[in-house]
N, C-alpha and C. Protein backbone atom coordinates (compact mmCIF):
# COMPACT_ATOMS: atom_id res chain seq x y z
N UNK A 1 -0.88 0.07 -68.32
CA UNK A 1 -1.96 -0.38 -67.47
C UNK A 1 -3.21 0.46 -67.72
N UNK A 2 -2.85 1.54 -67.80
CA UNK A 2 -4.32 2.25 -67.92
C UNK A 2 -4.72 2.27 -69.14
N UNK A 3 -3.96 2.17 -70.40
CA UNK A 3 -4.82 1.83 -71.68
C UNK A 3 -5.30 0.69 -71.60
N UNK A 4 -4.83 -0.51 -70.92
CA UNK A 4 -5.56 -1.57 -71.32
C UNK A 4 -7.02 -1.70 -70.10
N UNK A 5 -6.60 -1.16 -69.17
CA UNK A 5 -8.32 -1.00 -68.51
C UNK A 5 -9.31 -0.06 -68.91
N UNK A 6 -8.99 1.25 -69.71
CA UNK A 6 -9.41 2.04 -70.54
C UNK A 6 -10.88 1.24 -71.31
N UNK A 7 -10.75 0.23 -71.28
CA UNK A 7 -11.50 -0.65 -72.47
C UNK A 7 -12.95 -0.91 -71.33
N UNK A 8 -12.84 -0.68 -69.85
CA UNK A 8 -13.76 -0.83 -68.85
C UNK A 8 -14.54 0.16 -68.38
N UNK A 9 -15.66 0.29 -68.08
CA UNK A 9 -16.22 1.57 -67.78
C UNK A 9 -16.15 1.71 -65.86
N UNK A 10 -16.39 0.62 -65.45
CA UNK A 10 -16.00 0.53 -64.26
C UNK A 10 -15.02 0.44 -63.10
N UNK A 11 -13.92 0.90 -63.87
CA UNK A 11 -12.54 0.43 -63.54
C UNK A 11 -11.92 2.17 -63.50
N UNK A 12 -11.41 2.28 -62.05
CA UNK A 12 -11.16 3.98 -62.07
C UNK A 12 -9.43 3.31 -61.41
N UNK A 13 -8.80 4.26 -61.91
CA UNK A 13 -7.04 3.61 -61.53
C UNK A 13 -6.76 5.51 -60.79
N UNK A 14 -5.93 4.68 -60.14
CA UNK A 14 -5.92 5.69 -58.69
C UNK A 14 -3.81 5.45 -59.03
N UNK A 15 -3.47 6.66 -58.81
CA UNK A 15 -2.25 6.80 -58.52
C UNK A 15 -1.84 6.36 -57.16
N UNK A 16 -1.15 5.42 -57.39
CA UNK A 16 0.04 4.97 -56.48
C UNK A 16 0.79 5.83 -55.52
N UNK A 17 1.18 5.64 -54.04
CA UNK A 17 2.08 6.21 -53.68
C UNK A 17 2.58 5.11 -52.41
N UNK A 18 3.08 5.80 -51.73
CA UNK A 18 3.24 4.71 -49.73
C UNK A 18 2.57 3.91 -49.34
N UNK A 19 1.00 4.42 -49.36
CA UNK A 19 0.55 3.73 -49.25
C UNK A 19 -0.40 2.70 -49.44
N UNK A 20 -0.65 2.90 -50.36
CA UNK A 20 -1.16 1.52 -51.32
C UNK A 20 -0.72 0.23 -50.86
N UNK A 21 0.93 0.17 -51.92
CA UNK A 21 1.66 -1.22 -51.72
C UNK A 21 2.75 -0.82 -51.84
N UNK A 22 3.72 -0.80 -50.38
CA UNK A 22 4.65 -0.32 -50.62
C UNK A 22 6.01 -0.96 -49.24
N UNK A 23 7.13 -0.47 -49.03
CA UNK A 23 7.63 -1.66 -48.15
C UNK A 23 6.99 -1.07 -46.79
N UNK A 24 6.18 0.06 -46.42
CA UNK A 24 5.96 0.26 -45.36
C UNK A 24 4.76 -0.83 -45.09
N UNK A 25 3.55 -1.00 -46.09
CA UNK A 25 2.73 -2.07 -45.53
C UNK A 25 2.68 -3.35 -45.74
N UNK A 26 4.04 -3.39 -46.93
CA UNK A 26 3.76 -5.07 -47.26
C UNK A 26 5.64 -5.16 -47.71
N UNK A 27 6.16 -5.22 -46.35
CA UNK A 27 7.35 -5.42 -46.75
C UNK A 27 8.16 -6.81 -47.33
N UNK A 28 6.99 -8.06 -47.11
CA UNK A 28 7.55 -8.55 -47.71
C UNK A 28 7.42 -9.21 -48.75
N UNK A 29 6.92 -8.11 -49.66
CA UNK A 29 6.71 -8.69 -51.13
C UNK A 29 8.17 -7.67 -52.00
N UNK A 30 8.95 -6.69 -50.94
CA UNK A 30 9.93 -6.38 -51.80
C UNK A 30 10.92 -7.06 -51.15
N UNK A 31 11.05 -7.84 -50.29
CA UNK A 31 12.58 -8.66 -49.83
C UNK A 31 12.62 -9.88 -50.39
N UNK A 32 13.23 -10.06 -50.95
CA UNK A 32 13.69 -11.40 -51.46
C UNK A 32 14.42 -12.70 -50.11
N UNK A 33 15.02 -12.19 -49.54
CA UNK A 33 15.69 -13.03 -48.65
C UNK A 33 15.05 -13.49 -47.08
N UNK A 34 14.67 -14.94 -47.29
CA UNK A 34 13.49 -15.40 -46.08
C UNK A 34 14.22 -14.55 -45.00
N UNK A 35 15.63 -14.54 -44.26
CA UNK A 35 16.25 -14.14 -43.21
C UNK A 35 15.72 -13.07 -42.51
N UNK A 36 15.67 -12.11 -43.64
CA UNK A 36 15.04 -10.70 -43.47
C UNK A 36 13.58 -10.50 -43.25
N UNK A 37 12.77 -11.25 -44.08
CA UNK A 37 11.12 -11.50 -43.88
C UNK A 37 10.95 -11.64 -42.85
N UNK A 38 12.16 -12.59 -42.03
CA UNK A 38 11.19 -13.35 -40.73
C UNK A 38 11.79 -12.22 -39.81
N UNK A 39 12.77 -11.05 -39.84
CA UNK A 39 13.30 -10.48 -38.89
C UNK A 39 12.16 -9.29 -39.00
N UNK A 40 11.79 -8.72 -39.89
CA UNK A 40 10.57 -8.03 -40.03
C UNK A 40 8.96 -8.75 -39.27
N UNK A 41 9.22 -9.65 -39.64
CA UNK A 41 8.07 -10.47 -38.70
C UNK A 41 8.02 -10.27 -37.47
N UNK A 42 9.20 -10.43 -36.97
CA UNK A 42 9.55 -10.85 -35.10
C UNK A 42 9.31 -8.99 -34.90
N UNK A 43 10.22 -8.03 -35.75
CA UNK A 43 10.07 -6.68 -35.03
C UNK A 43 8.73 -6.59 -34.77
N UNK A 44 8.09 -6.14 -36.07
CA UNK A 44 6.58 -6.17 -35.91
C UNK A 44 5.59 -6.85 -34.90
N UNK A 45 5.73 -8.09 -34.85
CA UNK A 45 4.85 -9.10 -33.71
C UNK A 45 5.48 -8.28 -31.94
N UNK A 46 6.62 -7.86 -32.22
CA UNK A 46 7.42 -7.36 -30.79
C UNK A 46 6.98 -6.01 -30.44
N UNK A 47 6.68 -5.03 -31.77
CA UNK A 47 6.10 -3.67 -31.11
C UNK A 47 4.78 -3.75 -31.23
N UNK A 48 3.74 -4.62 -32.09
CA UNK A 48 2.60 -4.59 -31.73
C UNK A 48 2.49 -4.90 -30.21
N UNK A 49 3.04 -5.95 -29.73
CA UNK A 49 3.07 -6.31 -28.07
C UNK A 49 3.48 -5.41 -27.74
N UNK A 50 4.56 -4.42 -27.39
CA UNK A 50 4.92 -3.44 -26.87
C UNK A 50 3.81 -2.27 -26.47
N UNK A 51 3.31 -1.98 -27.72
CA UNK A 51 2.44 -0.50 -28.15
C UNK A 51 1.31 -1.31 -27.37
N UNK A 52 0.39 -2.40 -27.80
CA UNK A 52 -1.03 -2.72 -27.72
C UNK A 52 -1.03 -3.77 -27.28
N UNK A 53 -0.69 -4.85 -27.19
CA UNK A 53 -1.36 -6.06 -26.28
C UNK A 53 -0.81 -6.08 -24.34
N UNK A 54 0.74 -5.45 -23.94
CA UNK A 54 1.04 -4.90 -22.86
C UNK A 54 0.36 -3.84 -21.95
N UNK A 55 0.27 -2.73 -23.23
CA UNK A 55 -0.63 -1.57 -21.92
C UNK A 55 -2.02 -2.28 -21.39
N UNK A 56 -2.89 -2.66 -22.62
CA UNK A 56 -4.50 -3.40 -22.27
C UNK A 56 -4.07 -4.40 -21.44
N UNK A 57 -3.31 -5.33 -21.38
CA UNK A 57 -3.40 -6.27 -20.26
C UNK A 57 -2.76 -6.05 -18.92
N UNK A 58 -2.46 -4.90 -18.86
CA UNK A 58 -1.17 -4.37 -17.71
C UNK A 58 0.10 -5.22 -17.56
N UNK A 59 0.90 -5.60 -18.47
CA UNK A 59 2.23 -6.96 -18.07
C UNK A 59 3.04 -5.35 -18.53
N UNK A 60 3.92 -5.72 -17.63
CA UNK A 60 5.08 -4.84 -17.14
C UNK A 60 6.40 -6.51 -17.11
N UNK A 61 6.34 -7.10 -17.37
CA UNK A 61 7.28 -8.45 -17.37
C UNK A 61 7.40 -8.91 -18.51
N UNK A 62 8.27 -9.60 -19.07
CA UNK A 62 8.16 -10.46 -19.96
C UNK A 62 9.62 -11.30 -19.69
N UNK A 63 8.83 -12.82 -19.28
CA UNK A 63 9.37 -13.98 -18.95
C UNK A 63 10.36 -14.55 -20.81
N UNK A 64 11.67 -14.73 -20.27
CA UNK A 64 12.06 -15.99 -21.93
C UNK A 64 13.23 -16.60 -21.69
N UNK A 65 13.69 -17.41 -21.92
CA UNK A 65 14.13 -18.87 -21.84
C UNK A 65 14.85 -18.65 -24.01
N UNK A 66 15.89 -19.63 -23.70
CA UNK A 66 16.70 -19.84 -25.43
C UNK A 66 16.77 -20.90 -25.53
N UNK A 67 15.60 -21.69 -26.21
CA UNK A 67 15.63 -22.81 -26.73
C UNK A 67 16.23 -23.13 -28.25
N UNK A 68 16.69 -22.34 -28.91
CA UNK A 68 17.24 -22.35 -29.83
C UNK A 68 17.62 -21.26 -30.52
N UNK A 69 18.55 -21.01 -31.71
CA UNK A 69 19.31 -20.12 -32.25
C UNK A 69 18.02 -19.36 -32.91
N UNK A 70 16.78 -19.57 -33.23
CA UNK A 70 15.88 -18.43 -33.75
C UNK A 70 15.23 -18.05 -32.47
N UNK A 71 14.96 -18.40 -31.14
CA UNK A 71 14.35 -18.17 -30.03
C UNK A 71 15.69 -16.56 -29.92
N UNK A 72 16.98 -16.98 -29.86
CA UNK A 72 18.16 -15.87 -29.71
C UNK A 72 17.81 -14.73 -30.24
N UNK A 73 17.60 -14.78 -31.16
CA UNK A 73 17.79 -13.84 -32.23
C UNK A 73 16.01 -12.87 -31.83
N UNK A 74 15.42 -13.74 -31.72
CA UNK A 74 14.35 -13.07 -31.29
C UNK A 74 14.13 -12.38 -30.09
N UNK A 75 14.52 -12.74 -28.92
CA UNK A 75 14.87 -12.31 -27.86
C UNK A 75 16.04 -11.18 -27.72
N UNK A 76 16.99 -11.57 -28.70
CA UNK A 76 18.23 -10.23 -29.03
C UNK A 76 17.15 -8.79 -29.40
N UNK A 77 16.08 -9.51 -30.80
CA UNK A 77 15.35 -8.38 -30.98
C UNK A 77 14.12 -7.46 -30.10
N UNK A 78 13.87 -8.58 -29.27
CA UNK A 78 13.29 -7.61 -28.16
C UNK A 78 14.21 -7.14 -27.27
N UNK A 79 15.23 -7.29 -26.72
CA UNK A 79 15.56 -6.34 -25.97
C UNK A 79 16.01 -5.08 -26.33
N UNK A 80 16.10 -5.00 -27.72
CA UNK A 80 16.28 -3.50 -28.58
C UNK A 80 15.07 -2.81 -28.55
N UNK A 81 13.77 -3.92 -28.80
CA UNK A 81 12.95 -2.44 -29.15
C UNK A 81 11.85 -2.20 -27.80
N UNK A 82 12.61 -3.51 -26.65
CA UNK A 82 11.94 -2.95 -25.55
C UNK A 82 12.53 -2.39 -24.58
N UNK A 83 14.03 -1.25 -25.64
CA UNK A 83 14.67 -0.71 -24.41
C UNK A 83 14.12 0.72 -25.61
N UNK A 84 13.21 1.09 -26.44
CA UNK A 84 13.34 2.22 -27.39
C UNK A 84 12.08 2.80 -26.14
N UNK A 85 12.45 4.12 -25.70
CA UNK A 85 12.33 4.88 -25.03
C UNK A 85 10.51 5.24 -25.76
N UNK A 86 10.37 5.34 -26.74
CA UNK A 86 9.30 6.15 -27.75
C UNK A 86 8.09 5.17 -27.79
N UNK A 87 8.26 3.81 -27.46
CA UNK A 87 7.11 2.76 -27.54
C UNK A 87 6.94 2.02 -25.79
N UNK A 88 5.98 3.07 -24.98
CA UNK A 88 5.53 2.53 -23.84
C UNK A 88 4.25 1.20 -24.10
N UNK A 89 4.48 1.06 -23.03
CA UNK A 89 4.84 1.30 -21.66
C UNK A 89 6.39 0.06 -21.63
N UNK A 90 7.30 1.03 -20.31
CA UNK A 90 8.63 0.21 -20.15
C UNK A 90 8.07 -1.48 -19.06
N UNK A 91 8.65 -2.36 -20.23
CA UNK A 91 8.31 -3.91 -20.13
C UNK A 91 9.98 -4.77 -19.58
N UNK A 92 9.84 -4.85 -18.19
CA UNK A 92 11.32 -5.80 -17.65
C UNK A 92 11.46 -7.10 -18.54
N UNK A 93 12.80 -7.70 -19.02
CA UNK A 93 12.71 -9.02 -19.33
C UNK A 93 13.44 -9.46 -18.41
N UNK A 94 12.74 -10.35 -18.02
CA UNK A 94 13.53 -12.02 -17.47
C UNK A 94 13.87 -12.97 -17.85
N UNK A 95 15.20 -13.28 -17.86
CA UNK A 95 15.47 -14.61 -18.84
C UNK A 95 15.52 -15.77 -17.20
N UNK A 96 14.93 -17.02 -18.18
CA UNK A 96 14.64 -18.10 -17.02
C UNK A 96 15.59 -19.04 -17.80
């Protein structure tokens, strides 16, 4: 790579490490298997709500209902990471 940009005067190549491109910011360009993509999806979408869209709006609740086998699985995954002690504020679920 760098001999062939070598040929550019404008082109400066920067060593790689974490965080560039790596599975911490773009995990899913190393998983191959949709299953896993979308379970990385749901964590993520679940502690951003946890960490930042809960404290700013003050919800201490969160209402959910299982309309289907991916609604489960998603709801299985929040009640894991909204029982992790380390990501306030503590959020009750209610299943309706």
């Amino acid at each position: 790579l760098r001999e062939e940009l070598s040929k550019f005067e404008n082109i400066t190549v920067h060593e790689n490490s974490e965080y560039l491109i790596s599975k911490a910011t773009f995990p899913t360009y190393f998983i191959k298997e949709e299953s896993h993509i979308q379970a990385l999806h749901a964590e993520l979408d679940l502690k951003i709500f946890k960490r930042h869209i809960a404290p700013m709006l003050g919800i201490t609740h969160r209402f959910i209902g299982c309309e289907s086998d991916i609604n489960e699985e998603y709801n299985t995954l929040m009640r894991k990471i909204f029982a992790l002690s380390d990501i306030s504020p503590s959020i009750e679920i209610i299943e309706i």
